[in-house]
Protein backbone atom coordinates (compact mmCIF):
# COMPACT_ATOMS: atom_id res chain seq x y z
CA UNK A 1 45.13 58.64 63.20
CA UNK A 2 43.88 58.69 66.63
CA UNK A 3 47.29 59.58 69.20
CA UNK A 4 48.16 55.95 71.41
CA UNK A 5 48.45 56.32 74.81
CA UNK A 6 50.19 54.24 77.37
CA UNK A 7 49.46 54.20 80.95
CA UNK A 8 52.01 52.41 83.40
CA UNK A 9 50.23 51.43 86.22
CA UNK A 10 50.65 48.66 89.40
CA UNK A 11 48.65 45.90 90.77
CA UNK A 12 46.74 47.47 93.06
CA UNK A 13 45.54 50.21 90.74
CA UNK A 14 45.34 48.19 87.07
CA UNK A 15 41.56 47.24 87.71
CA UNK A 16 40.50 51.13 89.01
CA UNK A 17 42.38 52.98 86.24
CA UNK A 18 40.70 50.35 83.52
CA UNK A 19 37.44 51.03 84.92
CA UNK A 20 38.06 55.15 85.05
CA UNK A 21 39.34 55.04 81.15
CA UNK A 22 36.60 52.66 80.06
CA UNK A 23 34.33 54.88 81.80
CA UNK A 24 35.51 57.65 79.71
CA UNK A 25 33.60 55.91 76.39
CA UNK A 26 34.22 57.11 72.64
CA UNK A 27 37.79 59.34 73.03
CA UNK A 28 39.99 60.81 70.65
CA UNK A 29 43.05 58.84 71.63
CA UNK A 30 43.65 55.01 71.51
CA UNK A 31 45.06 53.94 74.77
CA UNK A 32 46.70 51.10 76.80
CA UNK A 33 46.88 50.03 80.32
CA UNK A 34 50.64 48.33 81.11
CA UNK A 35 51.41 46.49 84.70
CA UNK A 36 54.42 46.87 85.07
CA UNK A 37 55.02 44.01 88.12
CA UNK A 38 54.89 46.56 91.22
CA UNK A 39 52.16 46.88 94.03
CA UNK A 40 52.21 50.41 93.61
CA UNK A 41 53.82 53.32 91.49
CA UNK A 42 55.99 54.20 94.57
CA UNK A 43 58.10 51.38 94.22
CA UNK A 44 58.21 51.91 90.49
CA UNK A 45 61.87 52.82 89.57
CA UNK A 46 63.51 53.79 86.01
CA UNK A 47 65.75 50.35 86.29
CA UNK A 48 62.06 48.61 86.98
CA UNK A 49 60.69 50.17 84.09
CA UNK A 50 63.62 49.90 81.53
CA UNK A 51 63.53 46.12 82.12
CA UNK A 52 60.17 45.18 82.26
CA UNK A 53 58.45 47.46 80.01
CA UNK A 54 57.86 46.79 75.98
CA UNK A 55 56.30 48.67 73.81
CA UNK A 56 55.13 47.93 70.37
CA UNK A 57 53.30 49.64 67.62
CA UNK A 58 53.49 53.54 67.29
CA UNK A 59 52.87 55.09 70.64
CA UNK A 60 52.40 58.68 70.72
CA UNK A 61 53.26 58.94 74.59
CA UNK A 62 53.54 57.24 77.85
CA UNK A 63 51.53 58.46 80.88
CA UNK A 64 53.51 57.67 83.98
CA UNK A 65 51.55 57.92 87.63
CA UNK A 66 51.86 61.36 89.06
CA UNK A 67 54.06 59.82 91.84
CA UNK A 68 56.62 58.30 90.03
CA UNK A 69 60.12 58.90 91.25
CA UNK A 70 62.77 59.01 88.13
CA UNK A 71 63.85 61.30 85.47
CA UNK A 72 61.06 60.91 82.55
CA UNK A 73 63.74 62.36 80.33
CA UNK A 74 65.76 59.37 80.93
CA UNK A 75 62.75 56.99 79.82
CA UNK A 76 61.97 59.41 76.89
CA UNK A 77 65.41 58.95 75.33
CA UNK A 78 65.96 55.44 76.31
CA UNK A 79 62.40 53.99 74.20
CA UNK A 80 62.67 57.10 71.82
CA UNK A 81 58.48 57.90 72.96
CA UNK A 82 57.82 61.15 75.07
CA UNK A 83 57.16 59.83 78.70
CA UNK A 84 55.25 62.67 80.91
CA UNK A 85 53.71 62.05 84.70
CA UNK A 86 50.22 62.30 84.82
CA UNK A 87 48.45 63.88 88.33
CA UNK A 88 49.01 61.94 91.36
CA UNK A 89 45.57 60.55 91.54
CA UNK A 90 43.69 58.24 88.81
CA UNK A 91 40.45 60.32 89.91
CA UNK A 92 42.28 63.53 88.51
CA UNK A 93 43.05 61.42 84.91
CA UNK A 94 39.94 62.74 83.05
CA UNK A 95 40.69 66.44 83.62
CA UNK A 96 44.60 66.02 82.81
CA UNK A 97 43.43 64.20 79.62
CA UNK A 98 41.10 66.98 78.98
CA UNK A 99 43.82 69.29 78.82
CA UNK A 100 45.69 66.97 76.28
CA UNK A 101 48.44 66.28 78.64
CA UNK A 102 49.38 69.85 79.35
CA UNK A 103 49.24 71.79 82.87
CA UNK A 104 48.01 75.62 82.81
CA UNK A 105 50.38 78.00 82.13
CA UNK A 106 50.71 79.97 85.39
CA UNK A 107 53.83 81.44 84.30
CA UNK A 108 51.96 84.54 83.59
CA UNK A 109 50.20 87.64 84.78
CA UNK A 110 48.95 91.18 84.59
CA UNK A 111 48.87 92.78 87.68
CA UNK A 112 51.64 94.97 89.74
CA UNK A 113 51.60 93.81 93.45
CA UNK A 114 52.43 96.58 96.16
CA UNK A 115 53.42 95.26 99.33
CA UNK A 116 53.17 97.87 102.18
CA UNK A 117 55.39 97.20 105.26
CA UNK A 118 52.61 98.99 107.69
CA UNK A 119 55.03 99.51 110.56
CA UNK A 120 57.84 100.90 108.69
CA UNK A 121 58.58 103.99 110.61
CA UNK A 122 59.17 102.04 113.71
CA UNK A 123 61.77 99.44 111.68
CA UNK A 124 65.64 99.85 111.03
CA UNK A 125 66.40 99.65 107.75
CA UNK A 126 68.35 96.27 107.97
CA UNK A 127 64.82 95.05 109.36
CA UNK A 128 63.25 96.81 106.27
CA UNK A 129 65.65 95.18 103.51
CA UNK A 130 64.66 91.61 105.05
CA UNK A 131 60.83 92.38 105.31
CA UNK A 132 60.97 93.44 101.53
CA UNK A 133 63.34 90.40 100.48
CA UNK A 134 60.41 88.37 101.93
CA UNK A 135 57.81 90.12 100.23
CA UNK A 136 59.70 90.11 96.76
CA UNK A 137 59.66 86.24 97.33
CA UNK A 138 56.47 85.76 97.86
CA UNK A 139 55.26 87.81 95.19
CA UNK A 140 55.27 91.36 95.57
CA UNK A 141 56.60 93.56 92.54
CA UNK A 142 56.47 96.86 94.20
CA UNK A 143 57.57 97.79 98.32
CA UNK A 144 55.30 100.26 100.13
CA UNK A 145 56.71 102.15 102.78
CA UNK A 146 53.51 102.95 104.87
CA UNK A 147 53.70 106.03 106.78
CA UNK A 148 51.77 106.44 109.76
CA UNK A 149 49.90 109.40 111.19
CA UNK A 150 51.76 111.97 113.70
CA UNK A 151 54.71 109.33 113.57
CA UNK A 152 57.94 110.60 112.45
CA UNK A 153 60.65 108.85 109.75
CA UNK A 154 63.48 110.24 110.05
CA UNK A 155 65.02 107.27 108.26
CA UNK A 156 62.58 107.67 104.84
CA UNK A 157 64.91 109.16 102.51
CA UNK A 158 67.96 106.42 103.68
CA UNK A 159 65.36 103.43 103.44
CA UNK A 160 64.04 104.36 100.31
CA UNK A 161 67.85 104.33 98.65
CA UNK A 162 69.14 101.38 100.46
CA UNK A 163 65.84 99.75 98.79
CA UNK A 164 66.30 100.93 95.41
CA UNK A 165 70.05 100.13 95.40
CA UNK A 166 69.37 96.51 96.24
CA UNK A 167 67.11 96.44 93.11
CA UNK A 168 63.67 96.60 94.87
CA UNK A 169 61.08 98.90 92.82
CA UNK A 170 59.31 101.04 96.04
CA UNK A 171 56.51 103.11 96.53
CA UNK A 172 55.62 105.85 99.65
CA UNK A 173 52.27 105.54 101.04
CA UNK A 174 51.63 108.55 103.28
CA UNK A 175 48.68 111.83 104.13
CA UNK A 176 52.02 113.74 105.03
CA UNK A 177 53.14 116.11 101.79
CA UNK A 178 56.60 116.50 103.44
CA UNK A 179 56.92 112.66 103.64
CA UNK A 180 55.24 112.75 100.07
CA UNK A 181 57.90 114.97 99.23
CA UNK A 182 60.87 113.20 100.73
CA UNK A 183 59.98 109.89 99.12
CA UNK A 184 60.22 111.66 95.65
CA UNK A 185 63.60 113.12 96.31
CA UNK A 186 65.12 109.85 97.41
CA UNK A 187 63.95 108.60 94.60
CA UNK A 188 61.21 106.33 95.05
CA UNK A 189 59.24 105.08 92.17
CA UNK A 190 55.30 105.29 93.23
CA UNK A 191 53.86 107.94 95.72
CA UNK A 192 50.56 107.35 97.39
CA UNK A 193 48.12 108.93 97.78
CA UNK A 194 48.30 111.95 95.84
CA UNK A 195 45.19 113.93 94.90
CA UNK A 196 43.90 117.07 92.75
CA UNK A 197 45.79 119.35 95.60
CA UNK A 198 48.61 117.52 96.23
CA UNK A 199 49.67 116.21 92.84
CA UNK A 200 52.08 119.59 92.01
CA UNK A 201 54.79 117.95 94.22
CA UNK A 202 55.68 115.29 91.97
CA UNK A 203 55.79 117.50 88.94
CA UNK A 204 59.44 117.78 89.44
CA UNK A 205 60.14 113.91 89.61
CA UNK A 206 60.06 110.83 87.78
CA UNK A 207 57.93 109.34 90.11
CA UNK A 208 54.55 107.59 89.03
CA UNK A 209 51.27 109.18 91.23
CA UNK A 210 48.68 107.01 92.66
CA UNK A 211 45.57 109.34 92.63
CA UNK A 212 42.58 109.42 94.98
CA UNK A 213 39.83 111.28 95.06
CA UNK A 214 40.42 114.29 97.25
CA UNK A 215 36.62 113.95 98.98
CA UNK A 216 35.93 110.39 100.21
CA UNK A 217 33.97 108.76 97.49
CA UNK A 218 34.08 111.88 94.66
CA UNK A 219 34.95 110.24 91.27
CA UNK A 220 34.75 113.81 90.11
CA UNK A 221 37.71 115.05 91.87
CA UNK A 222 39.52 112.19 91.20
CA UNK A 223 38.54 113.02 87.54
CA UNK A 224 40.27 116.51 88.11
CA UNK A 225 43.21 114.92 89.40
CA UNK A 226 43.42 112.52 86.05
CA UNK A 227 43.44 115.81 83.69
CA UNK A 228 45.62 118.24 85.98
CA UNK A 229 48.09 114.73 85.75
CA UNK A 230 47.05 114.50 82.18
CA UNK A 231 47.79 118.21 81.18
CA UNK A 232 51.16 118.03 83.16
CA UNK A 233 52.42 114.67 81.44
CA UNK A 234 52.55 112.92 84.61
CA UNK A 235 52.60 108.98 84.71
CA UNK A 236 49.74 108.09 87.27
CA UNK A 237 47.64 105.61 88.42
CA UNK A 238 44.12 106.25 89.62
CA UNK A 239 42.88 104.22 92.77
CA UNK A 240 38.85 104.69 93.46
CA UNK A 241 39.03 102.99 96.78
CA UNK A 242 37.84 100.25 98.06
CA UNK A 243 35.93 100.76 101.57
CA UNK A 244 35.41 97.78 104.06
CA UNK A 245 31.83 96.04 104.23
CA UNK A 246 29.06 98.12 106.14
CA UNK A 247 31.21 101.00 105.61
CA UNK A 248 30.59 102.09 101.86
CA UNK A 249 31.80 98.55 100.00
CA UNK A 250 28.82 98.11 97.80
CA UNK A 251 29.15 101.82 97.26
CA UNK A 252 33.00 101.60 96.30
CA UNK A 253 32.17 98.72 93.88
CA UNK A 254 30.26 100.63 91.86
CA UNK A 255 33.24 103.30 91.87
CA UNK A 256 35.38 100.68 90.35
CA UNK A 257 32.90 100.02 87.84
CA UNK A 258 31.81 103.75 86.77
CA UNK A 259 36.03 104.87 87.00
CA UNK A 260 36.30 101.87 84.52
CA UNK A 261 33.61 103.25 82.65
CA UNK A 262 34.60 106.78 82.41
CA UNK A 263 38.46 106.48 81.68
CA UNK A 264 38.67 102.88 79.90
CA UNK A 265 41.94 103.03 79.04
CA UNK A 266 43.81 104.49 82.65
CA UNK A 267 45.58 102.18 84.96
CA UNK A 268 43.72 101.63 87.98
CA UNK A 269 44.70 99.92 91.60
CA UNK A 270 42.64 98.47 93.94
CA UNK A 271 43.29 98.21 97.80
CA UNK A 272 42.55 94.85 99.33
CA UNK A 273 43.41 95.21 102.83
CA UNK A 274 40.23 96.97 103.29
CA UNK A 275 38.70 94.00 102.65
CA UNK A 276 40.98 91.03 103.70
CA UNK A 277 42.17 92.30 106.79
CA UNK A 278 39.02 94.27 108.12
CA UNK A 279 36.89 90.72 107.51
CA UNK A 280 37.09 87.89 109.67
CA UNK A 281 37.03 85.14 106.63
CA UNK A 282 39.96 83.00 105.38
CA UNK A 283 41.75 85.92 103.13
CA UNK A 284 42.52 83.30 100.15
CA UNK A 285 38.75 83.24 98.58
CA UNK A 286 38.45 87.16 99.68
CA UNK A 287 41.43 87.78 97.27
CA UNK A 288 39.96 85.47 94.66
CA UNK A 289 36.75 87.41 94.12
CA UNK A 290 38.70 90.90 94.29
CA UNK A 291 41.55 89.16 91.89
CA UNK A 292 38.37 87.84 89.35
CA UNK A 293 36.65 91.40 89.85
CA UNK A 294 40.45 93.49 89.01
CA UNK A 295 40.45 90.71 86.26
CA UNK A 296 37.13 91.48 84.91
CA UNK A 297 37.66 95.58 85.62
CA UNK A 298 41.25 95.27 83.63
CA UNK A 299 42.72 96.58 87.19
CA UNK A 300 46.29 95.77 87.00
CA UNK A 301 47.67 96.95 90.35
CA UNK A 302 46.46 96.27 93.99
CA UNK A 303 47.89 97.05 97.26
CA UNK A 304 48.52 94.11 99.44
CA UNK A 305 48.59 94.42 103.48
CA UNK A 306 49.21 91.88 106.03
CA UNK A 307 48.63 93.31 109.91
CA UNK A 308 46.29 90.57 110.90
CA UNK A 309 47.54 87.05 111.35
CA UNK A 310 44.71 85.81 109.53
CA UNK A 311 46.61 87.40 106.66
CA UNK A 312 49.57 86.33 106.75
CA UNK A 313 49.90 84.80 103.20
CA UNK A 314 48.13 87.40 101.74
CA UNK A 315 51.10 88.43 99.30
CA UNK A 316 51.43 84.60 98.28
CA UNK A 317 47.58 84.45 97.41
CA UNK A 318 47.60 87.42 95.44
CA UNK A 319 50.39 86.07 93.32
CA UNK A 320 48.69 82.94 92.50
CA UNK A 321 45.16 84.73 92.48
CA UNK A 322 46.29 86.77 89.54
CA UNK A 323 47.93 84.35 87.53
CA UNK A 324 44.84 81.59 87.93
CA UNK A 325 42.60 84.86 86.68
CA UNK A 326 44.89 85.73 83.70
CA UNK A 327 44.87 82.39 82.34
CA UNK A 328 41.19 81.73 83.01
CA UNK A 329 40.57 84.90 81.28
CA UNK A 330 43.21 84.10 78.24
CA UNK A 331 41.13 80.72 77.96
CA UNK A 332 37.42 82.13 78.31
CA UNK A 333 37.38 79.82 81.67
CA UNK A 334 35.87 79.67 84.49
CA UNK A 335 38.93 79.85 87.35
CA UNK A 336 38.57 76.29 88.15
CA UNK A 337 41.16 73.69 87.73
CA UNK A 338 43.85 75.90 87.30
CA UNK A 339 45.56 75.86 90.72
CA UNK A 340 44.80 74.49 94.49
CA UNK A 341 46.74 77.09 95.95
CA UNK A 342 44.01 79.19 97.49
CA UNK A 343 41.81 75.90 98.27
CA UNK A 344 43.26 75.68 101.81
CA UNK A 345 40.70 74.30 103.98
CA UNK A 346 38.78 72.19 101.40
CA UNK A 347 39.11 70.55 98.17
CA UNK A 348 37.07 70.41 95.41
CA UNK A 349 37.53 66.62 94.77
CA UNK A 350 38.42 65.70 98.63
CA UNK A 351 37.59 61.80 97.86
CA UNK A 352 39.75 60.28 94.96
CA UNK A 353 38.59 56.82 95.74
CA UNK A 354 34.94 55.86 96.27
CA UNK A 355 33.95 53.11 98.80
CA UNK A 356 33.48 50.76 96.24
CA UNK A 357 37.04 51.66 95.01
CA UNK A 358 38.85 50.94 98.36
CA UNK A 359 36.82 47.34 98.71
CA UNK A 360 38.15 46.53 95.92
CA UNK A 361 41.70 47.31 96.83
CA UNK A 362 41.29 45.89 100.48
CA UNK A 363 40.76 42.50 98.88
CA UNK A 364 43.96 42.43 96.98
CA UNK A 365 46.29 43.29 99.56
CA UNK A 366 48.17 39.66 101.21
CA UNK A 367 49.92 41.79 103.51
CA UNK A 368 49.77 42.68 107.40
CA UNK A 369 50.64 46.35 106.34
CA UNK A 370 47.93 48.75 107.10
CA UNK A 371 46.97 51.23 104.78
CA UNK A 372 44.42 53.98 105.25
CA UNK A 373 42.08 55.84 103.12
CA UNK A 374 39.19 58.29 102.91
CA UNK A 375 35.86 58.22 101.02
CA UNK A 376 32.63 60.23 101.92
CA UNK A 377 31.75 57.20 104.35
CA UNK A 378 34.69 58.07 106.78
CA UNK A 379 38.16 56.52 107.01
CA UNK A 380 39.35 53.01 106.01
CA UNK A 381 41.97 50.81 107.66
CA UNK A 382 42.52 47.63 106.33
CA UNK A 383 45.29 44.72 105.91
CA UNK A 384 45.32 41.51 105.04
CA UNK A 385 43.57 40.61 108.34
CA UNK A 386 40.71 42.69 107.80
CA UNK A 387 38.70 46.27 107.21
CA UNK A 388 37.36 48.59 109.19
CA UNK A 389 35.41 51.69 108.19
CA UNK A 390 34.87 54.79 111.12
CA UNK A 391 34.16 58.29 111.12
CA UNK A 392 36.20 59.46 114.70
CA UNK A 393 40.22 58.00 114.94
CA UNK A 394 39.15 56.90 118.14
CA UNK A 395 36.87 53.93 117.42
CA UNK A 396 39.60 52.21 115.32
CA UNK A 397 42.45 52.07 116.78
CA UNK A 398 41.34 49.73 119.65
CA UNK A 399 40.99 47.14 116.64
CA UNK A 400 44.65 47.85 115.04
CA UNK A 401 45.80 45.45 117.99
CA UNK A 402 49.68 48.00 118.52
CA UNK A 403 49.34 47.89 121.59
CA UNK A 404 53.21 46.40 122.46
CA UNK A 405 54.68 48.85 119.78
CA UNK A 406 55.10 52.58 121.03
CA UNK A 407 56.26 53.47 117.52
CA UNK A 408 53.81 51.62 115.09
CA UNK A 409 50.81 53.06 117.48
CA UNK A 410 52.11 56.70 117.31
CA UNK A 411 52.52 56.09 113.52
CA UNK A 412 48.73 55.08 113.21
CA UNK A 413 47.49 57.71 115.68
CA UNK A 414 49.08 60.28 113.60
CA UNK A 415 47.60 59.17 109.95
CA UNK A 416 44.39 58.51 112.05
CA UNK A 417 43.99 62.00 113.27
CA UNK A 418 45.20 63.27 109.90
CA UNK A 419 42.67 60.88 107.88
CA UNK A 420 39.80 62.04 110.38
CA UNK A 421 40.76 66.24 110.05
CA UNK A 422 41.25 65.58 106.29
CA UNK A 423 37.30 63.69 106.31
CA UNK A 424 35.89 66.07 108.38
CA UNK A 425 37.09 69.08 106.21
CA UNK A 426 36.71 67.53 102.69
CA UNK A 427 40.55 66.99 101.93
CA UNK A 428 42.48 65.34 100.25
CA UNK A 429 43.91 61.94 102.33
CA UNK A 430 47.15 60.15 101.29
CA UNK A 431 48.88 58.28 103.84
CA UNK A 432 52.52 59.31 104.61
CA UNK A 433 51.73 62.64 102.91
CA UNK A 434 51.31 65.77 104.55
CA UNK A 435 47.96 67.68 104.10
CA UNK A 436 47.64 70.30 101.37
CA UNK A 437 46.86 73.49 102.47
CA UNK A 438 47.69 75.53 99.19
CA UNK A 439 49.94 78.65 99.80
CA UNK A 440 48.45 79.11 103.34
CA UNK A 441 51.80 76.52 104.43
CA UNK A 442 53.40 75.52 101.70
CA UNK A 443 54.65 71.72 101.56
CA UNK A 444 58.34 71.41 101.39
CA UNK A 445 59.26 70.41 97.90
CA UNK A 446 59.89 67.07 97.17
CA UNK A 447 62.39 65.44 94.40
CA UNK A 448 60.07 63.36 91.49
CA UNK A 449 63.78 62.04 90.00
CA UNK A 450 64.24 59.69 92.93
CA UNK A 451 62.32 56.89 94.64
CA UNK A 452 60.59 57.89 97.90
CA UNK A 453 61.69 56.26 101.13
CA UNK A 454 59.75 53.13 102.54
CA UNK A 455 56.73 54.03 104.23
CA UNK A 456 56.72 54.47 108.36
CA UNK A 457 54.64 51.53 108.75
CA UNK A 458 56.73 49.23 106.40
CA UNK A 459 60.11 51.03 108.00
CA UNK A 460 59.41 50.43 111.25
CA UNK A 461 58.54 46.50 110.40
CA UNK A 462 62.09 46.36 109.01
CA UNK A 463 63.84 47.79 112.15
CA UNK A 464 62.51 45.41 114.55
């Protein structure tokens, strides 16, 4: 038998989400639309539901709205059915049906992150234990110590064991073989970047070697370097390197792709930095394509580098870069739908309501609350009293008639100016919500278990 949905819903909503599920045609589930007596699922609580709602028949589960505050696992137990919150917009339905209910599994991935702290020479080491607590948060598996040229570290050897005693896997990154060679001795897990000549020093330690060819752009010494680590049963990993654009990129590609080609079973890494910070582009969809090629290449370790600010949630977009990848690849997928994290400054579905969609919702609403909304025509204001459609904040709020109330006009300025940025970009709108801008800045996270507070416009009603 075909599984029986039921979808709680609201007022305002109960015509939209009928028309979106109708829309869907022949399905392989039987399904249900309930109203449960509230304007909107906001103000939907577990009491509300408990008392109001009946089901009968066999129902296989109950879709709740995305923003539902209360503990599902309270409802499950209570009508004995499996209650699970669908996506917080009705427009998102058909692609969180298409997945049967169940969200990716991003709990997964394949590749080793290195994190290199650039500067590290010129920090203490208290100021290097909280630069690699931050990177371990955001992400990173592995902390680089970058040397830098002619610059001494006299505090190498003491940073590298303070690291490793905290628990923090860490790797060396320096031209210098006497740095090369203190990093081993302290104990540090990775050294980069060895190559055919200087690979003896870490014959003596447990250390893994990151190899590079010992000519810029030679895969052939490189390949010496593999069988002189090879022959010496040294654990390595063999990094082709990436070069920035107009300086041997296309070139370094097909390195990648000819090193995959010649050793098919070798670990490689891939530097990004090259890339991400040497290109003035938003870093997220840089690290996407490098992420899908590593993906494609079976490259399992990159090195990560944040110097620019444009950069500065580079670790964070790796992280989610190569989980998206992984479970694209572990689904024969295309990575779409998987995770908005690195869609910062645009959406792929910016408008969840058509014009058409908000009309119709304007002419239910009996109250002098405003709400606001975007479609591709520009942004929508409407009450009971009226609608008004603009493209620029500016033109309608001379019509909102706040004039005598400082705080309901700074209220409606802000969403303005937040509906008009979020129009003009192709984001996502909801009013009282901040603006999703992936991992770039993170939203604080919010509770789902309890109700959300009244809405500025509707607070500030009450206080007067």
């Amino acid at each position: 038998m075909a599984e029986r949905l039921v979808f709680l819903t609201g007022h305002l909503a109960k015509a939209r989400l009928e028309r979106l599920l109708t829309g869907l045609g022949r399905t392989e589930f039987a399904w249900e639309i309930v109203d449960v007596g509230v304007k909107v699922a906001a103000l939907m609580s577990e009491d509300i539901v408990k008392r109001r709602l009946t089901l009968t028949g066999d129902v296989d589960r109950v879709i709740l709205p995305g923003r539902y505050r209360g503990n599902i696992e309270h409802l499950s137990e209570h009508f004995g059915v499996p209650f699970v919150r669908g996506p917080d917009e009705i427009a998102d339905l058909p692609a969180f049906l298409g997945r049967a209910g169940k969200p990716p599994d991003l709990t997964r991935h394949d590749m080793r992150i290195f994190a290199e702290i650039v500067d590290a020479p010129m920090l203490s080491v208290e100021a290097l234990m909280a630069r690699a607590s931050m990177l371990a948060a955001a992400g990173a598996d592995v902390i680089d110590l970058g040397c830098l040229p002619e610059t001494p570290f006299p505090l190498l050897a003491e940073a590298v064991r303070a690291l490793k005693a905290q628990g923090f896997v860490v790797s060396v990154d320096s031209a210098s073989a006497d740095e090369l060679s203190i990093g081993a001795h302290a104990g540090a897990d990775y050294l980069l970047s060895l190559d055919e000549n200087t690979l003896p020093l870490i014959f003596d330690h447990r250390a893994t070697a990151v190899l590079i060819p010992s000519i810029p752009g030679d895969l052939d010494s490189l390949g010496r370097a593999i069988t002189a680590a090879q022959k010496a049963g040294v654990a390595f990993i063999a990094d082709p390197v990436l070069d920035p654009i107009h300086f041997g990129f296309a070139v370094s590609l097909g390195r990648f792709i000819e090193a995959r080609r010649r050793w098919p079973d070798i670990e490689l890494l891939m530097g990004t930095g090259n890339l991400t910070e040497l290109t003035d582009a938003d870093s997220s969809g840089v690290t996407a394509v490098l992420a899908g090629l590593c993906s494609e290449l079976r490259i399992r370790n990159v090195l990560a580098v944040h110097v620019s600010p444009h950069t500065v949630r580079t670790i964070e977009e790796h992280d989610i870069a190569r989980r998206v990848m992984l479970a694209a690849c572990m689904d024969g997928a295309l990575p779409r739908g998987y995770h908005p994290g690195l869609l910062q400054v645009h959406d792929r579905k910016p408008f969840t309501a058509s014009t058409d969609d908000i009309e119709a919702l304007a002419a239910q609403v009996r109250d002098a609350n405003f709400r606001i909304a975007v479609a591709e025509d520009g942004i929508h204001v409407f009450n009971s009293k009226g609608h008004a459609v603009a493209t620029d904040a500016f033109e309608l709020f001379a019509g909102l008639d706040v004039n005598a109330d400082g705080a309901h006009a700074f209220y409606l300025g802000a969403e303005l100016m937040k509906a008009e940025i979020a129009w003009r970009l192709g984001k996502r709108y909801v009013q009282d919500e901040p603006l999703a801008w992936g991992v770039a800045a993170p939203a604080p996270e919010t509770d789902r278990t309890r109700l959300a507070e009244p809405g500025k416009t509707l607070r500030a009603r009450k206080e007067r």
